[in-house]
Protein backbone atom coordinates (compact mmCIF):
# COMPACT_ATOMS: atom_id res chain seq x y z
CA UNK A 1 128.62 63.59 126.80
CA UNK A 2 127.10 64.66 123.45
CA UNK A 3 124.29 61.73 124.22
CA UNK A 4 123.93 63.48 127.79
CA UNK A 5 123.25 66.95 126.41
CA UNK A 6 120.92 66.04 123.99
CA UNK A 7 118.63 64.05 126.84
CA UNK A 8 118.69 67.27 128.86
CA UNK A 9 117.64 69.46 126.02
CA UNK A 10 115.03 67.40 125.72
CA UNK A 11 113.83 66.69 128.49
CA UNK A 12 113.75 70.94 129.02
CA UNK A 13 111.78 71.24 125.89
CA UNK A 14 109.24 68.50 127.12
CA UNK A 15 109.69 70.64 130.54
CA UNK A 16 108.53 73.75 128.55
CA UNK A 17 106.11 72.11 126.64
CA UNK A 18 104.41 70.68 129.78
CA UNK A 19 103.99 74.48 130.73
CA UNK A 20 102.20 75.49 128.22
CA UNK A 21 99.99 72.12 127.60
CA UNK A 22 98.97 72.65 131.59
CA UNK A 23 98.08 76.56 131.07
CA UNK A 24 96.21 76.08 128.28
CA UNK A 25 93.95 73.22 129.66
CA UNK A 26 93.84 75.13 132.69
CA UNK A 27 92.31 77.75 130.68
CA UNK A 28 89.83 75.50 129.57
CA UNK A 29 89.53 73.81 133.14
CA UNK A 30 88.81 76.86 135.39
CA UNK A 31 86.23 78.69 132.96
CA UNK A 32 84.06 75.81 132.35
CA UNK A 33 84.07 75.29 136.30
CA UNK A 34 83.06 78.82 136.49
CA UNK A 35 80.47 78.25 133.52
CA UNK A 36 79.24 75.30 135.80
CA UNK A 37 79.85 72.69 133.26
CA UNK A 38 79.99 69.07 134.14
CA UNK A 39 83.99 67.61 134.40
CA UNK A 40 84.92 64.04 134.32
CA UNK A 41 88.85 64.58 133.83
CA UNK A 42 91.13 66.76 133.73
CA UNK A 43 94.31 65.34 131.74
CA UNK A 44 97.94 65.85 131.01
CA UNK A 45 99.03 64.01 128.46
CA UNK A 46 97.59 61.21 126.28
CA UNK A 47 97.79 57.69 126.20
CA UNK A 48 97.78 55.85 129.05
CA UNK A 49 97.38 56.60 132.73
CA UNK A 50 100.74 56.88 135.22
CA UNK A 51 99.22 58.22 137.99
CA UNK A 52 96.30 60.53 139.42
CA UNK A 53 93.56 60.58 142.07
CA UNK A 54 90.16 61.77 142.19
CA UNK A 55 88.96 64.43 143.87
CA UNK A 56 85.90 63.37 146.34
CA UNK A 57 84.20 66.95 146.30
CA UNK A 58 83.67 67.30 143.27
CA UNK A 59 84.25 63.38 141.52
CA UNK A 60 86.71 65.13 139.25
CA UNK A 61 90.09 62.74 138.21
CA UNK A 62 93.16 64.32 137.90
CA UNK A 63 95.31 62.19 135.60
CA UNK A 64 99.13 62.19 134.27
CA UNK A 65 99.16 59.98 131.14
CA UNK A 66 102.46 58.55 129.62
CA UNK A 67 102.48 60.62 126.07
CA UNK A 68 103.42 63.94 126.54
CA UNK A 69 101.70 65.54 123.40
CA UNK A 70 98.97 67.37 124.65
CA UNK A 71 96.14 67.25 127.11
CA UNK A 72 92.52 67.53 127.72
CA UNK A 73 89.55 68.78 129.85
CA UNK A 74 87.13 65.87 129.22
CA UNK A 75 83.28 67.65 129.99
CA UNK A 76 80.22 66.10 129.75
CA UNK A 77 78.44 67.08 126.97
CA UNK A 78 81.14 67.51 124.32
CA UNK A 79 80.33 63.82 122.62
CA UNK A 80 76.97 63.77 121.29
CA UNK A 81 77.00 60.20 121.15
CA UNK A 82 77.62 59.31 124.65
CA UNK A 83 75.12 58.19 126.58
CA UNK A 84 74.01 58.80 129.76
CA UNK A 85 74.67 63.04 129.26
CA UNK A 86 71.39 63.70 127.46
CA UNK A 87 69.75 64.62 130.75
CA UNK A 88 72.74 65.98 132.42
CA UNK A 89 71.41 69.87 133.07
CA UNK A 90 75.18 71.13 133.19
CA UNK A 91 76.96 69.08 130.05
CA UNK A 92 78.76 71.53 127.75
CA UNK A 93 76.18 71.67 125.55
CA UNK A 94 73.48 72.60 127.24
CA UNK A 95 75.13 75.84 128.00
CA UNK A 96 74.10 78.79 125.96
CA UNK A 97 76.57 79.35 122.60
CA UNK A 98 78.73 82.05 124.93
CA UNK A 99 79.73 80.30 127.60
CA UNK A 100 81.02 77.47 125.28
CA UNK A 101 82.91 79.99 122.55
CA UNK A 102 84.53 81.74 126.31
CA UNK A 103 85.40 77.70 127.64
CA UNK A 104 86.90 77.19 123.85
CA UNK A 105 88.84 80.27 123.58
CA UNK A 106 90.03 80.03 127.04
CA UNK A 107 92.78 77.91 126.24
CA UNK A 108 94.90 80.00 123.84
CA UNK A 109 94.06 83.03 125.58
CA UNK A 110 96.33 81.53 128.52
CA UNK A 111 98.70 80.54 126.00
CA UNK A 112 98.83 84.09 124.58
CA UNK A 113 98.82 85.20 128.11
CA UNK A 114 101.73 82.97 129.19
CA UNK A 115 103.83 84.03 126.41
CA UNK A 116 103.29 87.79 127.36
CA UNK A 117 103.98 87.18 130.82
CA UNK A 118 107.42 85.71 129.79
CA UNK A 119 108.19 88.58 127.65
CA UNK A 120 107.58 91.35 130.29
CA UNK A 121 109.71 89.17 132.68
CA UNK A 122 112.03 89.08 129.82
CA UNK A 123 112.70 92.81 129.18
CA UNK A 124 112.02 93.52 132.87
CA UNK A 125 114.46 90.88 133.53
CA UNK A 126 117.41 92.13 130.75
CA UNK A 127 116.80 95.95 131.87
CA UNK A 128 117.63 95.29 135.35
CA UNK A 129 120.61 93.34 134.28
CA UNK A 130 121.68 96.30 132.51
CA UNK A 131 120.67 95.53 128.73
CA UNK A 132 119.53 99.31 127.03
CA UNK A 133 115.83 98.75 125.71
CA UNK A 134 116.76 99.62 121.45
CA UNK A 135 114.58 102.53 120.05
CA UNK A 136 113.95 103.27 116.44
CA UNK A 137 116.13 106.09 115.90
CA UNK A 138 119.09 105.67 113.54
CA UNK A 139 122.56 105.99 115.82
CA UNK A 140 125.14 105.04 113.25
CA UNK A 141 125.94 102.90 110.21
CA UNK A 142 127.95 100.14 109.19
CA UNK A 143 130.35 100.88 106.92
CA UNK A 144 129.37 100.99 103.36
CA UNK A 145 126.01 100.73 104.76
CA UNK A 146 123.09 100.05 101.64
CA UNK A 147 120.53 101.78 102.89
CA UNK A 148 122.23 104.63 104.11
CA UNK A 149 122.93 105.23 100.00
CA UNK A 150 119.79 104.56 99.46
CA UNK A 151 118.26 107.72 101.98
CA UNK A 152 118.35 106.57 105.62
CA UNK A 153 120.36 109.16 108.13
CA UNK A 154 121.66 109.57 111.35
CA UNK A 155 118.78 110.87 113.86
CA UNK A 156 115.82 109.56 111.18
CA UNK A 157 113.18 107.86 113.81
CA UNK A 158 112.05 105.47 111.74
CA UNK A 159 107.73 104.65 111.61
CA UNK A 160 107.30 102.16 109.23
CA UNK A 161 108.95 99.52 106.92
CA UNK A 162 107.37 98.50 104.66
CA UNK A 163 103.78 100.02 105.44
CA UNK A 164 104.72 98.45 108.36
CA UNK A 165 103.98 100.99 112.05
CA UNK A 166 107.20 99.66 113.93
CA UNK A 167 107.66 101.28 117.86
CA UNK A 168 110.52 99.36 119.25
CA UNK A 169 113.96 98.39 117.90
CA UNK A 170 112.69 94.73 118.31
CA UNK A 171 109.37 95.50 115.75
CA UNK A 172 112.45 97.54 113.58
CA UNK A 173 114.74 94.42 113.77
CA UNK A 174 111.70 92.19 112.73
CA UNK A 175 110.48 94.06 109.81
CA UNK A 176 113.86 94.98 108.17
CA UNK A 177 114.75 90.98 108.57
CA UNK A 178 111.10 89.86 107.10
CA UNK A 179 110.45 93.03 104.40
CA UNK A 180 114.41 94.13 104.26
CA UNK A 181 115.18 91.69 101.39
CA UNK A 182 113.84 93.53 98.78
CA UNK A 183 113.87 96.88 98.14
CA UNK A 184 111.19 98.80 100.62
CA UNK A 185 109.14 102.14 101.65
CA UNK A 186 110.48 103.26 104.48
CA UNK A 187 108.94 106.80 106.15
CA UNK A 188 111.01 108.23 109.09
CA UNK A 189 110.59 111.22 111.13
CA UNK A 190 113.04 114.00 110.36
CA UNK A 191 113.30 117.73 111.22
CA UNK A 192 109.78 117.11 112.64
CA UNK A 193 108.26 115.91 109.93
CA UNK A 194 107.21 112.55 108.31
CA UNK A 195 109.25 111.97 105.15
CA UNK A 196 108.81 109.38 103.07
CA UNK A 197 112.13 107.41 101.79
CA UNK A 198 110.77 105.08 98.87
CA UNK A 199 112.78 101.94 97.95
CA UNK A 200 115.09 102.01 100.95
CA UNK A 201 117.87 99.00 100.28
CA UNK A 202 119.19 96.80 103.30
CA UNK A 203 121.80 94.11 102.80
CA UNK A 204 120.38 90.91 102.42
CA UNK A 205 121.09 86.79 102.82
CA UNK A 206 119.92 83.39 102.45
CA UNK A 207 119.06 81.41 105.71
CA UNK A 208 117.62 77.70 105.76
CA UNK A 209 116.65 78.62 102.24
CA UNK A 210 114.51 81.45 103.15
CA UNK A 211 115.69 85.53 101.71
CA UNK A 212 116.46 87.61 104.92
CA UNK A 213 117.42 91.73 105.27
CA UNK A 214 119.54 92.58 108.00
CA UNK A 215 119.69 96.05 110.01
CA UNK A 216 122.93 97.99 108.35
CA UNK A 217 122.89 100.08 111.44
CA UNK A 218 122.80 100.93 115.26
CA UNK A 219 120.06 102.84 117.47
CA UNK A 220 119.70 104.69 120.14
CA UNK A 221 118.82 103.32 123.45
CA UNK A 222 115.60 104.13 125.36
CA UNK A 223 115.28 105.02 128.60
CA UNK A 224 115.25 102.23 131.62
CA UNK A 225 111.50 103.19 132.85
CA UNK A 226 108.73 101.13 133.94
CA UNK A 227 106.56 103.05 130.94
CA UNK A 228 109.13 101.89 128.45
CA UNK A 229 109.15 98.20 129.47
CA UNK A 230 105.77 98.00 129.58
CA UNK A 231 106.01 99.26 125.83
CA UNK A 232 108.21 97.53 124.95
CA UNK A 233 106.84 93.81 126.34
CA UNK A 234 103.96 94.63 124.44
CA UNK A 235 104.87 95.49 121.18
CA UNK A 236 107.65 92.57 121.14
CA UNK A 237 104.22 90.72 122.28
CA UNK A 238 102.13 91.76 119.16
CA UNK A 239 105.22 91.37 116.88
CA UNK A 240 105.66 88.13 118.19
CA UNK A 241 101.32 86.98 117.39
CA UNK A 242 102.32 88.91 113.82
CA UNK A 243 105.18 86.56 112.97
CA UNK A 244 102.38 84.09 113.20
CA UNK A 245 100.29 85.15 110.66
CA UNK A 246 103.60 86.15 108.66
CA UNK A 247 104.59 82.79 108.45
CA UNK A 248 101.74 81.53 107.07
CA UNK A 249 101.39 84.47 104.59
CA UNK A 250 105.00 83.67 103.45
CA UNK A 251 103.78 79.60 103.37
CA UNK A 252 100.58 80.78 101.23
CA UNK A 253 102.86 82.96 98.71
CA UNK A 254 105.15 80.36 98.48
CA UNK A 255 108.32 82.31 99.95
CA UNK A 256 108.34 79.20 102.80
CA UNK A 257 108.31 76.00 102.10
CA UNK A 258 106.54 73.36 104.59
CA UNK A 259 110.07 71.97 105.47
CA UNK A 260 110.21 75.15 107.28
CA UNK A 261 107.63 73.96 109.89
CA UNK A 262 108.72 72.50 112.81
CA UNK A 263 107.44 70.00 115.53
CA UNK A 264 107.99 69.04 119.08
CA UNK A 265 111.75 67.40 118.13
CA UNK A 266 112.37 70.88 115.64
CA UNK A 267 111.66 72.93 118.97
CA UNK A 268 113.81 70.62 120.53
CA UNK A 269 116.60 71.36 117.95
CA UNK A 270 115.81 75.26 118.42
CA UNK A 271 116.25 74.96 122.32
CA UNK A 272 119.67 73.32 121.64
CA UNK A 273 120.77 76.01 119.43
CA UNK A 274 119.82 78.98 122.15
CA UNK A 275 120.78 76.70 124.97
CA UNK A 276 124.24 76.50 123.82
CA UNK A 277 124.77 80.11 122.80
CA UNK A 278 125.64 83.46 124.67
CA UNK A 279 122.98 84.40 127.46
CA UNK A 280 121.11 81.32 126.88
CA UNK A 281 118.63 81.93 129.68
CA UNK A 282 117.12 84.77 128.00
CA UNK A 283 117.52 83.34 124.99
CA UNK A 284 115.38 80.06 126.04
CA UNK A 285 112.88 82.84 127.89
CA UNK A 286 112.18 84.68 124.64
CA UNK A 287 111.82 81.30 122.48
CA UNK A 288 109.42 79.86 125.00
CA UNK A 289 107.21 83.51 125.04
CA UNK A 290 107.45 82.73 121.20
CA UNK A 291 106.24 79.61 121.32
CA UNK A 292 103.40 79.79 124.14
CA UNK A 293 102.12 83.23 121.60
CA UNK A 294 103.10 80.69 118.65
CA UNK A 295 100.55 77.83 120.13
CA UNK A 296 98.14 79.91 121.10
CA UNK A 297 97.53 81.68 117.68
CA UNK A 298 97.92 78.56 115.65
CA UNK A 299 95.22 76.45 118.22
CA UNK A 300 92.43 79.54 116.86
CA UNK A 301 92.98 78.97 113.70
CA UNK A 302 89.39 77.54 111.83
CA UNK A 303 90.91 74.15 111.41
CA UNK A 304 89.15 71.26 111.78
CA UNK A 305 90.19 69.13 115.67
CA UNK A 306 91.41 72.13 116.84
CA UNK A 307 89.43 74.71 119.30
CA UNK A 308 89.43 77.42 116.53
CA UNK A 309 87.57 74.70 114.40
CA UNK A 310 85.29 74.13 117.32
CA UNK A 311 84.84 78.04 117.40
CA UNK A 312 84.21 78.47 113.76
CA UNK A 313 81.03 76.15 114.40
CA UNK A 314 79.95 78.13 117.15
CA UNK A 315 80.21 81.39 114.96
CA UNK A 316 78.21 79.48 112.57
CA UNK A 317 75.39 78.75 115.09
CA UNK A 318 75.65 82.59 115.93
CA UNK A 319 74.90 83.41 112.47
CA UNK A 320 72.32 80.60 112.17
CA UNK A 321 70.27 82.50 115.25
CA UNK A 322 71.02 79.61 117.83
CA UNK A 323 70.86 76.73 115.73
CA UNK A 324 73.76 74.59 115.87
CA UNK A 325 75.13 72.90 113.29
CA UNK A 326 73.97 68.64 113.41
CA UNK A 327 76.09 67.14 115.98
CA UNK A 328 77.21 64.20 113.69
CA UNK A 329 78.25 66.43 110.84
CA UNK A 330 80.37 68.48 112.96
CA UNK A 331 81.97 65.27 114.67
CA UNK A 332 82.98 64.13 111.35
CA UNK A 333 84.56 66.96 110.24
CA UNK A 334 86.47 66.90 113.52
CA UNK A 335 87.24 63.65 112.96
CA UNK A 336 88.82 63.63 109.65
CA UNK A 337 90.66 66.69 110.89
CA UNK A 338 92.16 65.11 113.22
CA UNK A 339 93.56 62.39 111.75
CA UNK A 340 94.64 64.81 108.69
CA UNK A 341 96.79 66.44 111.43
CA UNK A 342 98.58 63.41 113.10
CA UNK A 343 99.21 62.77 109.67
CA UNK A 344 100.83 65.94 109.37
CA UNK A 345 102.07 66.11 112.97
CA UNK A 346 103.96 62.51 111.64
CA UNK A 347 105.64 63.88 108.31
CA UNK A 348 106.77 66.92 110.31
CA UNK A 349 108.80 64.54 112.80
CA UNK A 350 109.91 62.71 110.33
CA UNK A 351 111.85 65.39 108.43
CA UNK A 352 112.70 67.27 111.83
CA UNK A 353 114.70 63.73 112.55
CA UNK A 354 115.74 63.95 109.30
CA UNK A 355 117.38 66.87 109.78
CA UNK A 356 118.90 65.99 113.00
CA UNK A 357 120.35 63.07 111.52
């Protein structure tokens, strides 16, 4: 049975994962076709080929290959070295530096898209089902409650943690957990006015190694109106793309550690977790808005391989006045990026199995 239930959680994170491979090459699929560029495939998964066809309009295949790792949108054009493209008026190169940062940014948009689609189903989804949307105004504490000792009271709508502009009770909940383990600034609104509450003190606890604070209260509950969810779905959005950049801050400063990055079989681990705990759908909803935001930042970033490397060359040819960095150079550099991150995609499914094990 236990064998059974770990085959279906996997199979609905490679389910999930499918998603968001398929939107983001689709990202990169329908604005090249409406940039005119040249397509020879359009491909999910890697390795080799199940099944497909080819489309006689437009000579296009359409492929389903047997790894299920990733994808591609293979364009003429995008390998210098190939022959037979040099003369080909629509390869990916020969359109001007705009259309191909819009093709290469395309992808992660969708992503980033996707993920805030999922959220605004999510909160529409929870309101309807009754669930009250969480403000920022302190309700009541806990007993004993640290930071209420510390200056925090009842009716205080709190602004900011940490520096940090929160508008939700989700953005609240975020920043007390990532800032709340250490003493922080915390400026609420009170009597009207903004009041400052310096080195506010939430309770605090170790989890997978990593320091956590933890709210030491309740809030009040917004109202259920379409202005509200809208608000909220987008500020649980941009807190979401913030995490992001948080956790590789906290990797950076040293307050992560790289064992605290996870692969495909650590999301696979994390969708067993929610799966099997109270209101699982919505849970599995949020983590897969999470991840889709998740990919979609972390494919932008100006690493080598990845279409925020491929971006940070075309910023370069910007700033160059339209000439492109050599062709070979820039394959190399791809190149050893690449393999520098199966080598790192490897370690990191190593220790996930590890861990299962």
């Amino acid at each position: 049975m236990a064998i059974l239930r770990t085959l279906l959680y996997l199979a609905l994170t490679l389910f999930l994962m499918g998603i968001l491979i398929f939107v983001h090459e689709l990202g990169h699929y329908l604005t090249a076709r409406a940039c005119k560029v040249t397509i020879h495939e359009f491909s999910l998964g890697m390795g080799k080929r199940i099944t497909g066809f080819t489309s006689p309009k437009t000579g296009i295949q359409y492929s389903l290959r047997l790894l299920p790792i990733g994808g591609y949108v293979a364009m003429a054009g995008e390998d210098e070295d190939k022959e037979g493209e040099e003369d080909d008026p629509n390869a990916f190169n020969k359109k001007n530096v705009w259309q191909r940062l819009l093709i290469l940014v395309a992808g992660a948009g969708m992503n980033v898209i996707t993920g805030a689609l999922a959220m605004l189903i999510l909160v529409a989804g929870m309101t309807v089902a009754g669930y009250k949307l969480p403000s920022t105004t302190v309700a009541e504490f806990t007993p004993g409650a640290p930071s209420y000792v510390t200056g925090l009271e009842e009716g205080d709508r709190i602004l900011r943690v940490d520096g940090v502009r929160v508008h939700t009770g989700y953005d609240l909940s975020y920043e007390i957990m990532f800032n709340g383990y250490k003493p922080v600034d915390v400026v609420v609104e009170r009597d009207g006015k903004e009041v400052l509450l310096p080195q506010v003190v939430f309770p605090s606890g170790v989890e997978d190694g990593i320091e956590l604070g933890s709210m030491d209260f309740y809030v009040l509950s917004e109202k259920s109106t379409v202005g509200n969810v809208l608000k909220t779905t987008w500020f649980r959005s941009v807190s979401s793309i913030k995490m992001v950049f948080d956790s590789i801050g906290g990797i950076i400063s040293g307050r992560f550690t790289l064992a605290s990055m996870s692969g495909p079989i650590g999301v696979s681990s994390a969708v067993a977790d929610v799966a099997s705990q109270p209101m699982a759908g919505w849970n599995i909803l949020y983590l897969f808005a999470l991840i889709a935001m998740n990919l979609g930042v972390m494919n932008m970033l100006p690493i080598p391989a990845l279409d925020g490397g491929r971006v940070f060359f075309r910023v370069i040819e910007i700033l160059r006045f339209g000439k492109p960095v050599n062709p070979h150079f820039e394959a190399t550099v791809h190149g050893v990026g690449m393999t520098l991150l199966l080598i790192a995609t490897a370690l990191i499914a190593f220790k996930d199995m590890f861990q299962l094990f």
